[in-house]
Protein backbone atom coordinates (compact mmCIF):
# COMPACT_ATOMS: atom_id res chain seq x y z
CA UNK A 1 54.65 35.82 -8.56
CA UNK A 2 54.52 39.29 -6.64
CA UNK A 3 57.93 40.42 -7.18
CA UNK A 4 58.11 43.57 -9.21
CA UNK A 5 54.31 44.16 -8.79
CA UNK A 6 52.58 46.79 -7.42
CA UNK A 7 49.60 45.34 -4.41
CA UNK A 8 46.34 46.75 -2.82
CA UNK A 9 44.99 45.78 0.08
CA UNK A 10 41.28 47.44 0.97
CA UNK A 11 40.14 47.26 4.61
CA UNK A 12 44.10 46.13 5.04
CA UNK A 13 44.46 46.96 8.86
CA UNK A 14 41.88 44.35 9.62
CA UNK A 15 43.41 40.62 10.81
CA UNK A 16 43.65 39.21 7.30
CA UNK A 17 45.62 42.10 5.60
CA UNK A 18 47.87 42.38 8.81
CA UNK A 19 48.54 38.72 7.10
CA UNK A 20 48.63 39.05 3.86
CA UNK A 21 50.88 41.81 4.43
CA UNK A 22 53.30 39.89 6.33
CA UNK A 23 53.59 37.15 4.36
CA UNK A 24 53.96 39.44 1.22
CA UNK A 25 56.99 40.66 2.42
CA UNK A 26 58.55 37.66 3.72
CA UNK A 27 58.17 35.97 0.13
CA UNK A 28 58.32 38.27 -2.21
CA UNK A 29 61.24 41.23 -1.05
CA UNK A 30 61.13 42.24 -4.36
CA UNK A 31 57.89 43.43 -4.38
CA UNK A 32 57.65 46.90 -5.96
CA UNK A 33 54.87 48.67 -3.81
CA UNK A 34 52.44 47.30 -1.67
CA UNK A 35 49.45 50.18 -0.57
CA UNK A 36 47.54 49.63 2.96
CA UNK A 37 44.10 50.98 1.90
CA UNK A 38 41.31 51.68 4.88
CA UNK A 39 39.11 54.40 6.67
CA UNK A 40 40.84 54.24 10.34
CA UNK A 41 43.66 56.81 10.78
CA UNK A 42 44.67 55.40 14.27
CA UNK A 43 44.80 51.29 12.51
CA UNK A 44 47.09 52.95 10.21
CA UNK A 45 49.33 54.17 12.73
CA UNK A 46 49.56 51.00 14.65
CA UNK A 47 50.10 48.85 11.73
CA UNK A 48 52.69 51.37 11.01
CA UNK A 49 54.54 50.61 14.52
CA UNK A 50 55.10 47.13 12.89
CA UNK A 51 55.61 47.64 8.92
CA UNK A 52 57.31 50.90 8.79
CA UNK A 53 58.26 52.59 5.85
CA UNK A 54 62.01 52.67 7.01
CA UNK A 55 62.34 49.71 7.36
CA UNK A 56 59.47 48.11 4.53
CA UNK A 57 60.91 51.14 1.62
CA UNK A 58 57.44 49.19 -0.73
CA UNK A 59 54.87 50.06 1.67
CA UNK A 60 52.48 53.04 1.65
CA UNK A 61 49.79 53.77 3.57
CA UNK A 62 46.16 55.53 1.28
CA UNK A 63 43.42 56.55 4.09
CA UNK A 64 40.39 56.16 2.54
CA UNK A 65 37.08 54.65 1.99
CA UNK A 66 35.87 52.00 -0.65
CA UNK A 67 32.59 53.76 -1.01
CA UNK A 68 34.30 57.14 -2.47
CA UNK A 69 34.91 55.70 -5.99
CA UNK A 70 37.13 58.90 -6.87
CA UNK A 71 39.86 58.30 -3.82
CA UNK A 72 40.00 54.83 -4.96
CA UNK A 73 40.95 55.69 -8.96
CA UNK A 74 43.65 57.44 -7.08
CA UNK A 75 44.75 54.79 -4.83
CA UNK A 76 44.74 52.20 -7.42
CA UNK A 77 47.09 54.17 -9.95
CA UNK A 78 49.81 51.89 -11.22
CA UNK A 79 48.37 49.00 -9.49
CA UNK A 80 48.92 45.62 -10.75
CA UNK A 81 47.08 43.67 -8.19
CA UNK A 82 44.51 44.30 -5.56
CA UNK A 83 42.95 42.06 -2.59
CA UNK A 84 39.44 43.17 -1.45
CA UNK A 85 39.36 42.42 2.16
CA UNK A 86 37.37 45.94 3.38
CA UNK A 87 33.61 44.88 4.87
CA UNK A 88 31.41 45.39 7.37
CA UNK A 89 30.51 42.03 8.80
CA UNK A 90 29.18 42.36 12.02
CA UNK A 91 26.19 40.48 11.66
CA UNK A 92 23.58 42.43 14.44
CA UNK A 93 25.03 45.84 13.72
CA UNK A 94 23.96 45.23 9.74
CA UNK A 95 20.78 43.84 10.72
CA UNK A 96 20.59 47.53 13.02
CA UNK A 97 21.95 49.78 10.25
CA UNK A 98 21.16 47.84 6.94
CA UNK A 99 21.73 50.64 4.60
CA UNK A 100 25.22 51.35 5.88
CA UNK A 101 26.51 47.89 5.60
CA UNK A 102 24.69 48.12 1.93
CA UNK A 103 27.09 51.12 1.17
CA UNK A 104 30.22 49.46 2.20
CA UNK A 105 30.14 45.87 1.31
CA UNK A 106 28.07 46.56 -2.73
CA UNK A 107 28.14 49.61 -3.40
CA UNK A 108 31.78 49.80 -1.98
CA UNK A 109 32.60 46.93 -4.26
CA UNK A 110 31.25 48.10 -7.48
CA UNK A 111 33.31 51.57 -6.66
CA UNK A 112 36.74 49.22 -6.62
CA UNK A 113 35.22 46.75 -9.79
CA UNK A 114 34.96 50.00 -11.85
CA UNK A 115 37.89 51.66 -10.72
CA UNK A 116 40.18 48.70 -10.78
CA UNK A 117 38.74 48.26 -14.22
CA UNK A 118 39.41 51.77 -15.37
CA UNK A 119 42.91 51.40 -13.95
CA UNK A 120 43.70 48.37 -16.56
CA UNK A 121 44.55 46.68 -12.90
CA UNK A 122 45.46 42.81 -13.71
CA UNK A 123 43.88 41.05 -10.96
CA UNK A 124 41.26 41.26 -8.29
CA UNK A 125 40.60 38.87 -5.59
CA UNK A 126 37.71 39.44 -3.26
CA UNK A 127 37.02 38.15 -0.09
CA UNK A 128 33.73 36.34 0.79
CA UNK A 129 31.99 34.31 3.57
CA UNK A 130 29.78 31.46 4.39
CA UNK A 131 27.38 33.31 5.14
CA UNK A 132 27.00 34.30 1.55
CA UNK A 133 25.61 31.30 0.55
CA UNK A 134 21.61 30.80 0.99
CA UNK A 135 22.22 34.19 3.46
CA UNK A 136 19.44 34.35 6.01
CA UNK A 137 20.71 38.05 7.21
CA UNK A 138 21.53 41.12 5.49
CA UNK A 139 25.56 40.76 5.99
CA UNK A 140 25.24 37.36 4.05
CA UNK A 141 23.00 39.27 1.52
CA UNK A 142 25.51 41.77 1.33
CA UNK A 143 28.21 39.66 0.75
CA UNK A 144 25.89 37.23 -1.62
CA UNK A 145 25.53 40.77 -4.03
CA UNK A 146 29.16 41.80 -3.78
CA UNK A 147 30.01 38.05 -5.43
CA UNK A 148 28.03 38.42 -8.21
CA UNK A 149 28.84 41.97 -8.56
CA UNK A 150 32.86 40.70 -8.75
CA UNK A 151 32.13 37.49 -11.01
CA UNK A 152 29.56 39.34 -13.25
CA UNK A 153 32.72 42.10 -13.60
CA UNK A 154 34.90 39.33 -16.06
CA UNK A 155 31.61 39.94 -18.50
CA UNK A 156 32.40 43.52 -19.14
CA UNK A 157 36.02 43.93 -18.63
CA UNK A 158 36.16 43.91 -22.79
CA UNK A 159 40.10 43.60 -23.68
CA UNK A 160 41.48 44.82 -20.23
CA UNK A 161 43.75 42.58 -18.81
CA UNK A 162 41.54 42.71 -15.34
CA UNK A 163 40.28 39.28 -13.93
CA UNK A 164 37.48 38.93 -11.30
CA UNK A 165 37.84 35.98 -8.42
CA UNK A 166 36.26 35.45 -5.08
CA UNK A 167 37.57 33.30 -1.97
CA UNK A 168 34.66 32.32 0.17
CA UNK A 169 35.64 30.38 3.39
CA UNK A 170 34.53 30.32 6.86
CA UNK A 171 35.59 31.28 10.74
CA UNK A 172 38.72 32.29 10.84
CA UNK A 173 40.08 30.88 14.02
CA UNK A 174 41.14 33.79 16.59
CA UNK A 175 40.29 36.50 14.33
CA UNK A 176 38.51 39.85 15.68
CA UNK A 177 35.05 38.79 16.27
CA UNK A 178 35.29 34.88 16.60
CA UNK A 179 33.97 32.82 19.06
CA UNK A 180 37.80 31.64 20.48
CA UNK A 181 38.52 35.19 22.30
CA UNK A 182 34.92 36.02 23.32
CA UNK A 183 35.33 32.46 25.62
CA UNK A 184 38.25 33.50 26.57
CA UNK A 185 37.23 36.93 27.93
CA UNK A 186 34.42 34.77 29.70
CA UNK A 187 36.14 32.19 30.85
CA UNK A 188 37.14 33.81 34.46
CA UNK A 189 33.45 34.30 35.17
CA UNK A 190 33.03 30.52 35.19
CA UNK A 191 29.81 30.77 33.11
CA UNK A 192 30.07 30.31 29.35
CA UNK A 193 27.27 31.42 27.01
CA UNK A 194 26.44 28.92 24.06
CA UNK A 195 23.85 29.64 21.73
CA UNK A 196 23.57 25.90 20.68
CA UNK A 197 25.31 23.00 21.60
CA UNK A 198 24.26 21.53 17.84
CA UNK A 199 25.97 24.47 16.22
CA UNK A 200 28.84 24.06 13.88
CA UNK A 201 30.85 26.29 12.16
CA UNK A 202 33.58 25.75 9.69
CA UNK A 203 36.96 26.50 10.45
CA UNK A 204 40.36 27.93 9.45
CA UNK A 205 43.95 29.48 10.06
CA UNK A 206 44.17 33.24 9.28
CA UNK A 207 47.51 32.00 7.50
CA UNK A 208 45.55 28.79 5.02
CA UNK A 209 43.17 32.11 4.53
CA UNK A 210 46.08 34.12 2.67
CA UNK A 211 47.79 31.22 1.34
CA UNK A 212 44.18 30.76 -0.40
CA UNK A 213 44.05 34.11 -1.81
CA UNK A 214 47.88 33.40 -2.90
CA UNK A 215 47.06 30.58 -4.97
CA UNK A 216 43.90 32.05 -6.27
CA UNK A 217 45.69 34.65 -7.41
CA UNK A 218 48.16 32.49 -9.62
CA UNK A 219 45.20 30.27 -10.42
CA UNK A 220 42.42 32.23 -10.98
CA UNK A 221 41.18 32.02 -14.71
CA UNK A 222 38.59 34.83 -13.64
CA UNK A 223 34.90 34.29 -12.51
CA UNK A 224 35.27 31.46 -9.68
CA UNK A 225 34.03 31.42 -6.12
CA UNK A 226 36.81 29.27 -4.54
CA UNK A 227 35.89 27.32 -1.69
CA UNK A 228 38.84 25.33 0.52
CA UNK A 229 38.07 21.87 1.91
CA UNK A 230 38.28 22.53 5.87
CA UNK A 231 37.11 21.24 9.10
CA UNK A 232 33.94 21.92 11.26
CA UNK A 233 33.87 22.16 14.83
CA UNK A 234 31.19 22.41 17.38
CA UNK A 235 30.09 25.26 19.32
CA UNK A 236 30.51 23.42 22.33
CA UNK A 237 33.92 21.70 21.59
CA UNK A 238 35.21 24.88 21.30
CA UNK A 239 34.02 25.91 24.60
CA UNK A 240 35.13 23.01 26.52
CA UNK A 241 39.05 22.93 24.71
CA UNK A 242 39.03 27.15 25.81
CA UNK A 243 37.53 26.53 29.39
CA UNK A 244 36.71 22.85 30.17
CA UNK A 245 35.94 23.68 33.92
CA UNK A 246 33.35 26.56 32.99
CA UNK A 247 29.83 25.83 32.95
CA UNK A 248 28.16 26.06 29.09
CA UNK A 249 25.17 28.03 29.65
CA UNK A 250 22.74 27.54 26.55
CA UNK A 251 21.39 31.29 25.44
CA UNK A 252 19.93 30.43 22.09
CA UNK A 253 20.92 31.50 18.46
CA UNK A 254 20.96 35.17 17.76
CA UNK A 255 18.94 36.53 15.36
CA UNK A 256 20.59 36.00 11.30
CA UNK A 257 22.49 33.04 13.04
CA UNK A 258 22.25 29.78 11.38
CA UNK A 259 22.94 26.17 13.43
CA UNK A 260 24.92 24.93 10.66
CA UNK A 261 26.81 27.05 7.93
CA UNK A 262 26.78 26.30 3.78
CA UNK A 263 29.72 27.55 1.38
CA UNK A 264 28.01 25.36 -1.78
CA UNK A 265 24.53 24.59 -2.01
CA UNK A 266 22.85 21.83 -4.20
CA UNK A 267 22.09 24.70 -6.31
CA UNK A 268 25.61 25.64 -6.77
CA UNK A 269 26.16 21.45 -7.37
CA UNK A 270 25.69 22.07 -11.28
CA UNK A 271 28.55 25.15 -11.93
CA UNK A 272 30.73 23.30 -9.06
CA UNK A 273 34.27 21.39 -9.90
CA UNK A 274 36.01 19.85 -7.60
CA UNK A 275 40.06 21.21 -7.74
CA UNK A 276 41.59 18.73 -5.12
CA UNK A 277 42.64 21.15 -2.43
CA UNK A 278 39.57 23.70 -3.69
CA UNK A 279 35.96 23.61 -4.75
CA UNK A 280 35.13 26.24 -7.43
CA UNK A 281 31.53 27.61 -8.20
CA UNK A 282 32.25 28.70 -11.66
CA UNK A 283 29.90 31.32 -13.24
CA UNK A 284 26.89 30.35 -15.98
CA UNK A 285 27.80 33.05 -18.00
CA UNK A 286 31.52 33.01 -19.09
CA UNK A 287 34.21 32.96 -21.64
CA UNK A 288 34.61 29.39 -21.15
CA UNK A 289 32.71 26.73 -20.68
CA UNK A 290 32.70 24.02 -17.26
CA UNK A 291 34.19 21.32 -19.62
CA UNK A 292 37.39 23.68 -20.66
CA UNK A 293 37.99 24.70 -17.12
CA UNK A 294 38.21 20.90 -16.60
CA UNK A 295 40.29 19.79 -19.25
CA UNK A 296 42.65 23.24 -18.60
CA UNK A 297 43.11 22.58 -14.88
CA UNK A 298 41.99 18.77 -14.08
CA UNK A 299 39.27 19.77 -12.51
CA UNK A 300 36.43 17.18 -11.70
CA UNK A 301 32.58 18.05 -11.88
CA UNK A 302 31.07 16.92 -8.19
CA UNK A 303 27.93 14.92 -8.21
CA UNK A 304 24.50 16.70 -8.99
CA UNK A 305 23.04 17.75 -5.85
CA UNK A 306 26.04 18.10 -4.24
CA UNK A 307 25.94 20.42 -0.80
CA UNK A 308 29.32 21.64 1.51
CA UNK A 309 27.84 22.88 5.04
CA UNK A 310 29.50 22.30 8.31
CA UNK A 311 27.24 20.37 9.76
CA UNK A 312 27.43 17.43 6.90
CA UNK A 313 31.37 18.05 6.82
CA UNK A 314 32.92 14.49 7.39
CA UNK A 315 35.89 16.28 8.99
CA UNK A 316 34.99 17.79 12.33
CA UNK A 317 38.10 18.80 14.87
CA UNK A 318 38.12 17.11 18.23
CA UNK A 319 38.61 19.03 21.81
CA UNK A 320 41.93 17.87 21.39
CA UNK A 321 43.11 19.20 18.16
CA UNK A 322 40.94 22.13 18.97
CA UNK A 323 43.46 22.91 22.12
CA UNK A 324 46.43 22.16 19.81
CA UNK A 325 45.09 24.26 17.07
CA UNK A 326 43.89 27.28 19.61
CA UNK A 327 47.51 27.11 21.60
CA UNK A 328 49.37 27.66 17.55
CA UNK A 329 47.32 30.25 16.52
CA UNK A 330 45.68 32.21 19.46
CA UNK A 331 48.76 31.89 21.85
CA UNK A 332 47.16 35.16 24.03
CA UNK A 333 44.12 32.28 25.17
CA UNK A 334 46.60 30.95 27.16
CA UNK A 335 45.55 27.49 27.66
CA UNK A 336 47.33 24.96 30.35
């Protein structure tokens, strides 16, 4: 599928593209370029320790920043495919600086729909959260706009080959930011903080994140937010499988913080088929209608009404597979 093509990553230094990357190369070796696009000089370096151009002859590395639309024409010259990752997602430093996460994460992404659409580049999958649907901060807000902005995109493209998707899916287990390394950091204090013990988030591998992205981008018929069936956990599960001698100490939820996540509303229920392995939200306005996207791909329409939050998940992870699942993919916790 990516042999012989030419790949961009935005925000590519970040846990995900380190990845994507990865697994890019392992696959496909015949993969004609693949570009590392992002802002940080010194990322760039590091991930250069490990993917170096001696020894990966495909890979380049483009400093820059998706909110200057002219460095990103540049970058995206001869591109065949690109992966948004590139965001600003801390959720109380956007609530601090609103504007500035408003720069990156829409007005960043409508620089890369243009340009990728100026650059006849074939397809574009972007990377969303949970906290895009019904957002109650300005991250999820952010990230709600930068959707639409990437589904709405399929409506203009006219006869350029360039097709719009978005993955949405929620914590990435061990990834910069989650919950996993923050108890770990705490656990020698012997206190751990919990916001709620009721709180539930949903859960996945960094690795089910890119295979989703790699089937989206072989699936995609352009215009769907694809959602992946996955597990919940509780707050306070996780706590206990990280540090089951520490004492939880409840805190209370942070402001923009929601007990229980949604990736499909019942609002979504009515433009929502059911793919087996994915839910898509398909868009209202489109080249197709929901009843050709079924018959083309065997999708299933889910029940009016129909919600996906974490809290209502019937799969939730136990402290047991949450120590089994922490010990595979965040080895440095180091639990005995």
């Amino acid at each position: 599928m990516l042999n012989g093509k030419s790949i961009l990553i935005t925000g590519a230094t970040g846990s995900f593209g380190k990845a994507f990357v990865d697994t890019v190369f392992k696959r496909y070796p015949d993969v004609r370029r693949v570009v590392v696009f992002s802002r940080d000089e010194l990322k760039q370096f590091e991930m250069a320790q490990r993917f170096s151009e001696r020894e990966f002859p495909s890979i380049r590395y483009f400093l820059g920043d998706v909110r200057d639309e002219s460095r990103l024409r540049r970058a995206l010259e001869g591109i065949d495919i690109v992966i948004h990752a590139a965001a600003l997602k801390q959720v109380p430093a956007a609530e601090y600086n609103p504007f500035e996460c408003i720069k990156t994460n829409i007005l960043g992404a409508q620089n890369l729909i243009e340009a990728c659409m100026d650059q006849n580049v074939e397809r574009v999958v972007a990377l969303s959260t949970d906290k895009a649907a019904a957002p109650i901060n300005l991250y999820g807000a952010t990230k709600l706009c930068s959707d639409k902005l990437f589904i709405a995109a399929n409506n203009i493209r006219g006869h350029r080959p360039t097709r719009y998707s978005v993955v949405r899916y929620g914590n990435v287990m061990g990834s910069r930011g989650s919950v996993i390394p923050f108890f770990v950091d705490k656990r020698a204090s012997g206190v751990l903080p919990i916001t709620d013990p009721n709180m539930t988030r949903f859960n996945i591998s960094l690795q089910d994140g890119v295979e989703m992205v790699l089937w989206a981008l072989q699936n995609a018929e352009g215009g769907e937010i694809f959602v992946p069936k996955i597990p919940s956990y509780r707050i306070g599960d996780v706590a206990t499988a990280v540090a089951p001698d520490c004492r939880q100490e409840i805190v209370g939820i942070r402001p923009g913080e929601k007990i229980h996540e949604e990736m499909i509303t019942g609002s979504d229920s009515y433009q929502t088929v059911d793919l087996g392995r994915y839910y898509a939200i398909l868009p209202s306005n489109c080249e197709y209608s929901i009843e050709q996207y079924c018959k083309k791909t065997g999708a299933e329409r889910v029940p009016a009404g129909f919600a996906y939050d974490s809290g209502s998940n019937p799969d939730f992870l136990s402290v047991a597979q949450l120590r089994e699942l922490i010990m595979e993919h965040v080895p440095e916790a180091r639990l005995i």
